[in-house]
C-alpha atoms as a PDB file:
ATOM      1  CA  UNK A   1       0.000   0.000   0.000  1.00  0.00           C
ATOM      2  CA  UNK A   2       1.356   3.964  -0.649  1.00  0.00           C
ATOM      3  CA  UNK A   3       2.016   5.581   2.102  1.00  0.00           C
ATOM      4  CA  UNK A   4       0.082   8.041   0.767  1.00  0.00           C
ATOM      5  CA  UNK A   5      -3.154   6.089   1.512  1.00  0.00           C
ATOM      6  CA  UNK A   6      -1.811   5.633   5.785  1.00  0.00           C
ATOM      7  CA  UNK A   7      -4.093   8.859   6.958  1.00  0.00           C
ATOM      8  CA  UNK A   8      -2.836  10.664  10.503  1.00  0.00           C
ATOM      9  CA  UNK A   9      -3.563   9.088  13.659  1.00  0.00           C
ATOM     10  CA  UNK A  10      -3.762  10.316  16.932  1.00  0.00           C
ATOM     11  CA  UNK A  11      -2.161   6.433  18.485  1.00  0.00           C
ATOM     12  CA  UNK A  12       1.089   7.141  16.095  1.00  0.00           C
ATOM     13  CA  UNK A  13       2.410   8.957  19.300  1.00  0.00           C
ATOM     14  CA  UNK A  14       3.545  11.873  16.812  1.00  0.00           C
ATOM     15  CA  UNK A  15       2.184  14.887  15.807  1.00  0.00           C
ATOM     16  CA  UNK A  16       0.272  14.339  12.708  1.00  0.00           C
ATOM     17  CA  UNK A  17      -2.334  16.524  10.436  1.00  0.00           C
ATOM     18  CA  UNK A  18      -3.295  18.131   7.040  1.00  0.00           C
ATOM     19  CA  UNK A  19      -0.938  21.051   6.100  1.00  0.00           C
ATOM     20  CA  UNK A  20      -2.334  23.760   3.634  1.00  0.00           C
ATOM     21  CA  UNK A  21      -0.085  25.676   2.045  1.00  0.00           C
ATOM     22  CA  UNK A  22       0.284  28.930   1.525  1.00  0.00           C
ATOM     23  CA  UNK A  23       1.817  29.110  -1.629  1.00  0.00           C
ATOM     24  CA  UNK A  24       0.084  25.858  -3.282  1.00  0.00           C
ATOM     25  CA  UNK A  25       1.949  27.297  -6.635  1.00  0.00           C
ATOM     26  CA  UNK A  26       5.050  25.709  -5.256  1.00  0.00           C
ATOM     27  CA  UNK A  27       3.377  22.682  -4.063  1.00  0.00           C
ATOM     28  CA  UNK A  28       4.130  20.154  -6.884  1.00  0.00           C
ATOM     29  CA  UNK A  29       2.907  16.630  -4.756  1.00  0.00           C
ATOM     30  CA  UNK A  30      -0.903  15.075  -4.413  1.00  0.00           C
ATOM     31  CA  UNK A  31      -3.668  16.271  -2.049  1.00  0.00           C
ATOM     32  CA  UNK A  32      -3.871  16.207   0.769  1.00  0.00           C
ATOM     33  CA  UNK A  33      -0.654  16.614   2.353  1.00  0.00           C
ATOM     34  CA  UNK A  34       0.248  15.152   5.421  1.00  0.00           C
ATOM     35  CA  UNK A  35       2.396  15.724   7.982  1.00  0.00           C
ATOM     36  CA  UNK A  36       3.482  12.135   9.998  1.00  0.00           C
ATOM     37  CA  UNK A  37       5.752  14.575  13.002  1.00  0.00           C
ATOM     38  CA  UNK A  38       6.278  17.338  13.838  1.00  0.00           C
ATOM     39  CA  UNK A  39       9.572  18.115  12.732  1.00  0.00           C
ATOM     40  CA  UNK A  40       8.055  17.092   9.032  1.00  0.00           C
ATOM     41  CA  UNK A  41       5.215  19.835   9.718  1.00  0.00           C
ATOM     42  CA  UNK A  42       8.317  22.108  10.605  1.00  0.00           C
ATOM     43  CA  UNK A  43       9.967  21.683   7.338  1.00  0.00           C
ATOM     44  CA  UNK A  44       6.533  21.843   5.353  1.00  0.00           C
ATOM     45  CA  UNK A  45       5.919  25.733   6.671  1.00  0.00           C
ATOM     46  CA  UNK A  46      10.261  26.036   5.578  1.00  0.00           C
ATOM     47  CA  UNK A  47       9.484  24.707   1.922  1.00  0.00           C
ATOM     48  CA  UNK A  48       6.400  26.936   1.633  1.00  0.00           C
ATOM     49  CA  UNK A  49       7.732  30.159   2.914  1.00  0.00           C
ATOM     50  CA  UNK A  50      11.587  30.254   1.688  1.00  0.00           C
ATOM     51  CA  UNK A  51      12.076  32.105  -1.650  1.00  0.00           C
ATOM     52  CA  UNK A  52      14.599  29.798  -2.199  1.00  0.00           C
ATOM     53  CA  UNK A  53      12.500  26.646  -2.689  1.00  0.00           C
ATOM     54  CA  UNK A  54      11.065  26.750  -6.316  1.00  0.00           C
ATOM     55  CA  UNK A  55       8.991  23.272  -5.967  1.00  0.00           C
ATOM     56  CA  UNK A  56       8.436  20.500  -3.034  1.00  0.00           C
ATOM     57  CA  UNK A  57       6.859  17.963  -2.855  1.00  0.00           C
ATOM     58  CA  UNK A  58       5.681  15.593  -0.003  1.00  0.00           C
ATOM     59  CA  UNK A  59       6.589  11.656   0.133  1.00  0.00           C
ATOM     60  CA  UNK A  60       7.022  12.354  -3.805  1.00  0.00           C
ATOM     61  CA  UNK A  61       7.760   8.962  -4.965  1.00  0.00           C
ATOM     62  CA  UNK A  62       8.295   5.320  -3.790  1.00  0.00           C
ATOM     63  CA  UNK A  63      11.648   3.516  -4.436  1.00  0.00           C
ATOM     64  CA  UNK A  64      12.153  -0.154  -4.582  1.00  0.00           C
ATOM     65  CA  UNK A  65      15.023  -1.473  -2.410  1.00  0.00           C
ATOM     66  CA  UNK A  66      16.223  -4.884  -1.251  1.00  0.00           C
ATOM     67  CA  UNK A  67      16.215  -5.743   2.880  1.00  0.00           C
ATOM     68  CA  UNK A  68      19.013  -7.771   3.295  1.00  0.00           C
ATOM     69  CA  UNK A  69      17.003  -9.123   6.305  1.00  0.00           C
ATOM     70  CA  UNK A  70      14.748 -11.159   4.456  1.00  0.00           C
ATOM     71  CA  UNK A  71      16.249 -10.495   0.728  1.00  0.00           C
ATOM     72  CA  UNK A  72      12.749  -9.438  -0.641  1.00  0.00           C
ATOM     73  CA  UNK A  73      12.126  -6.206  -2.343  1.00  0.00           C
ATOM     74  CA  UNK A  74      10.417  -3.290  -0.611  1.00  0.00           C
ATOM     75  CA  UNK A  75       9.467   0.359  -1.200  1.00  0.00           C
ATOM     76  CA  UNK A  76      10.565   3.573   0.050  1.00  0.00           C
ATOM     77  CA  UNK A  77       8.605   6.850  -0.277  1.00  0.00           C
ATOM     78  CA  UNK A  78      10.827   9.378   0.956  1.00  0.00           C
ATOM     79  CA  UNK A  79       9.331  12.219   2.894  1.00  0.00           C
ATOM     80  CA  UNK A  80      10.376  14.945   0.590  1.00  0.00           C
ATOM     81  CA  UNK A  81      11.322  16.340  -2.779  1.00  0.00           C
ATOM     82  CA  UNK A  82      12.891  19.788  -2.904  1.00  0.00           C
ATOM     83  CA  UNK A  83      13.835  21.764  -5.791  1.00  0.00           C
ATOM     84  CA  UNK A  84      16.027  24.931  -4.318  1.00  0.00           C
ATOM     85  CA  UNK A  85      17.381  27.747  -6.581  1.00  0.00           C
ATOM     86  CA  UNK A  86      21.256  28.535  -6.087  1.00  0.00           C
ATOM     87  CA  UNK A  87      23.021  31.780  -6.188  1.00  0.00           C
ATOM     88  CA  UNK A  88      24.259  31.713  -9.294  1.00  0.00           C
ATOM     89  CA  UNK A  89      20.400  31.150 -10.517  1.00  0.00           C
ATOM     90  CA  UNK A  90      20.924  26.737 -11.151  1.00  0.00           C
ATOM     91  CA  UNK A  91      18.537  24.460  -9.204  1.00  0.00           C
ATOM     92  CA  UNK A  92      19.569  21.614  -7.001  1.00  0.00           C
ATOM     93  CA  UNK A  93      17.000  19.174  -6.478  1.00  0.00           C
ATOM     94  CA  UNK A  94      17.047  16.644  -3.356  1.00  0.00           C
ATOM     95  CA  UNK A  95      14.956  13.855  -2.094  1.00  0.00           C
ATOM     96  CA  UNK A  96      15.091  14.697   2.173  1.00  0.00           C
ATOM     97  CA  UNK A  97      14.418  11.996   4.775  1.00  0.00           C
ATOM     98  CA  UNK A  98      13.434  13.593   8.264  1.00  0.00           C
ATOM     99  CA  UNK A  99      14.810  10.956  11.139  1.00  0.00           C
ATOM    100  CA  UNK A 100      14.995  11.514  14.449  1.00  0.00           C
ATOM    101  CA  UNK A 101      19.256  11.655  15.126  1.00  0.00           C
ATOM    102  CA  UNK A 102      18.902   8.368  17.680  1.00  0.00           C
ATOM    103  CA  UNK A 103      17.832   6.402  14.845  1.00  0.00           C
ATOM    104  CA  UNK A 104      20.733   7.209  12.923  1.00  0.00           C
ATOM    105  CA  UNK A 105      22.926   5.633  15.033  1.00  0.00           C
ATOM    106  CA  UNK A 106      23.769   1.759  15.674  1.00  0.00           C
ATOM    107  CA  UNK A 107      21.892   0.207  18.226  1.00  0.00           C
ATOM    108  CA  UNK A 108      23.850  -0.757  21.408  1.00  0.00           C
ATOM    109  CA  UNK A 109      23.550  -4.057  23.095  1.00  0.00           C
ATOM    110  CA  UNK A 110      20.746  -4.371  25.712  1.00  0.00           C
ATOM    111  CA  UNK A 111      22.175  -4.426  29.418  1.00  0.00           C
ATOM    112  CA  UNK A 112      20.061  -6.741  30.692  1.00  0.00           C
ATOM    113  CA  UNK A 113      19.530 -10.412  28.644  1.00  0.00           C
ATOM    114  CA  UNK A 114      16.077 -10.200  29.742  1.00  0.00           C
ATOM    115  CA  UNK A 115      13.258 -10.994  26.812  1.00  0.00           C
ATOM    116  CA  UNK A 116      11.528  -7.532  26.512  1.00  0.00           C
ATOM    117  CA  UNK A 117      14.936  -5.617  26.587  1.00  0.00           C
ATOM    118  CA  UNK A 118      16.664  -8.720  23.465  1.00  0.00           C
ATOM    119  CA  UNK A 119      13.107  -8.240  21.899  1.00  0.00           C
ATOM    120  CA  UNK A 120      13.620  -4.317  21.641  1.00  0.00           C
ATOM    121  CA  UNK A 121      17.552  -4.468  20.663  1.00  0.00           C
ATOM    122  CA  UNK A 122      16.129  -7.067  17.923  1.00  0.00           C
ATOM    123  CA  UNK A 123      13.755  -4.706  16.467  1.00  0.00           C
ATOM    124  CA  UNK A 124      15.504  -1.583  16.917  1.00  0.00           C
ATOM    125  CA  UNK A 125      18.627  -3.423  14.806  1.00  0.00           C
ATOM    126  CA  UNK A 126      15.745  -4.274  12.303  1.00  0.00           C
ATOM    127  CA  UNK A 127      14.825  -1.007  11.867  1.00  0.00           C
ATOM    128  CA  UNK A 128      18.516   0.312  11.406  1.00  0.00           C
ATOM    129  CA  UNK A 129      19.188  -1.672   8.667  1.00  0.00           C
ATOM    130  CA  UNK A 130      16.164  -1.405   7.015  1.00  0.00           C
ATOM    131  CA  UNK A 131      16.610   2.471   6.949  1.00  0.00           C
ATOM    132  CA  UNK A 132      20.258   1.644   6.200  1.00  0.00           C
ATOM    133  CA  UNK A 133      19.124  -0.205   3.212  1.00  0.00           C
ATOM    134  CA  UNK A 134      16.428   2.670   2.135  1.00  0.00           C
ATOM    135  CA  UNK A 135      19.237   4.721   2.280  1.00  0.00           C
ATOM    136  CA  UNK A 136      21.459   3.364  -0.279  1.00  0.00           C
ATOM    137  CA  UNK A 137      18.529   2.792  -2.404  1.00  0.00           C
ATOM    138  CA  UNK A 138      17.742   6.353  -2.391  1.00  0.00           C
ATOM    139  CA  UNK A 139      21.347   7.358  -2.869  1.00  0.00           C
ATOM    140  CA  UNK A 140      21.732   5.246  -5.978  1.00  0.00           C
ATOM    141  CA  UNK A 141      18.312   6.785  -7.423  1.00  0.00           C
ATOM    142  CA  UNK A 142      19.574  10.313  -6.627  1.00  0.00           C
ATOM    143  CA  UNK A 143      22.765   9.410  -8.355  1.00  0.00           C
ATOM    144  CA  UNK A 144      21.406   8.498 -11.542  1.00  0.00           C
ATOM    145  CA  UNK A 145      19.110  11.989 -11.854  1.00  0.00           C
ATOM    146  CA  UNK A 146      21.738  14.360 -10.116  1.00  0.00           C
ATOM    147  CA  UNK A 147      20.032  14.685  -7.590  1.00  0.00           C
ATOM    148  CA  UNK A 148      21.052  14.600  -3.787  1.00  0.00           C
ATOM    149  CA  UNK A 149      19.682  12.441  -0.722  1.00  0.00           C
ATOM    150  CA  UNK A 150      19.996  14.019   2.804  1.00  0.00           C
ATOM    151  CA  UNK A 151      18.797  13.165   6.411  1.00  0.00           C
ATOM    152  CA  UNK A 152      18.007  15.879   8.212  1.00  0.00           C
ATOM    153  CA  UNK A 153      17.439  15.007  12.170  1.00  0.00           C
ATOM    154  CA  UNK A 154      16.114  17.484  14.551  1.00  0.00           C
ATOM    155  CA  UNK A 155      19.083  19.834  15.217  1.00  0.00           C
ATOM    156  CA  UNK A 156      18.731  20.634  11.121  1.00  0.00           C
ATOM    157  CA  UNK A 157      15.066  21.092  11.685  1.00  0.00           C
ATOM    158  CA  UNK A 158      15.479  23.459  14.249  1.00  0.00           C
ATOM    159  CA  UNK A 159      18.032  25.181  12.461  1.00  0.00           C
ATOM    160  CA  UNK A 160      16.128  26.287   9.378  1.00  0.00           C
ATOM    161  CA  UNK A 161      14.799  29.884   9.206  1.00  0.00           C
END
């Protein structure tokens, strides 16, 4: 299923909604757009208001990648396209992924051997390379359009202006 068709929920334990913009001109993606955090709300309101950014889009397209989990193909929507104009007047385009910074980061090994805390370390190394794995997928699609891929966590979020 597109991750387009998962509406907001309250039980995600994230801030989720319906963003209007208020330049829809630059809005390039499909109705409605949602917001799945926060920090992706955040950069919504940045893409909108900054001169800079000619076109974005919102979880723009889906790319297939392999897990090497359980070697079977899966897909990837990132959660943005942006197309930014440069000083010297060129565009640079780039596909964004917004991650919180933790999830970035190896898992350590649980403390305790106990089954909820091995259960948790399980998952969470799941998760790490599956994002791992998105992420070189996206890369490689990037690559091939001259495009770039970039994470941005929450100390870039909070950054922008």
């Amino acid at each position: 299923m597109s991750i387009k068709k998962v509406k907001p929920s309250k039980k995600s334990g994230f801030i989720q909604g319906y963003y209007t913009p208020e330049n829809p001109d630059k809005y390039i993606g499909t109705a409605p757009i949602i917001f799945r955090s926060s920090w992706e709300r955040k950069f919504m309101i940045w893409c909108d208001r900054n001169e800079k950014v000619a076109l974005w889009s919102s979880e723009p397209l889906e790319i297939k990648y392999m897990w090497r989990l359980d070697g079977k193909e899966h897909k990837y929507s990132p959660d943005f396209y942006v197309k930014v104009t440069q000083a010297d007047d060129t565009f640079k385009e780039l596909l964004i992924e917004i991650k919180p910074e933790e999830h970035l980061k190896k898992p350590l090994p649980p403390k305790k051997n106990s089954t909820k805390s091995l259960n948790s370390y399980k998952y969470m190394v799941e998760q790490y390379t599956k994002n791992l794995d998105k992420y070189i997928a996206a890369k490689s699609f990037c690559e091939g359009r001259n495009w770039n891929f970039q994470i941005l966590t929450e100390k870039t979020i909070n950054g922008l202006h």
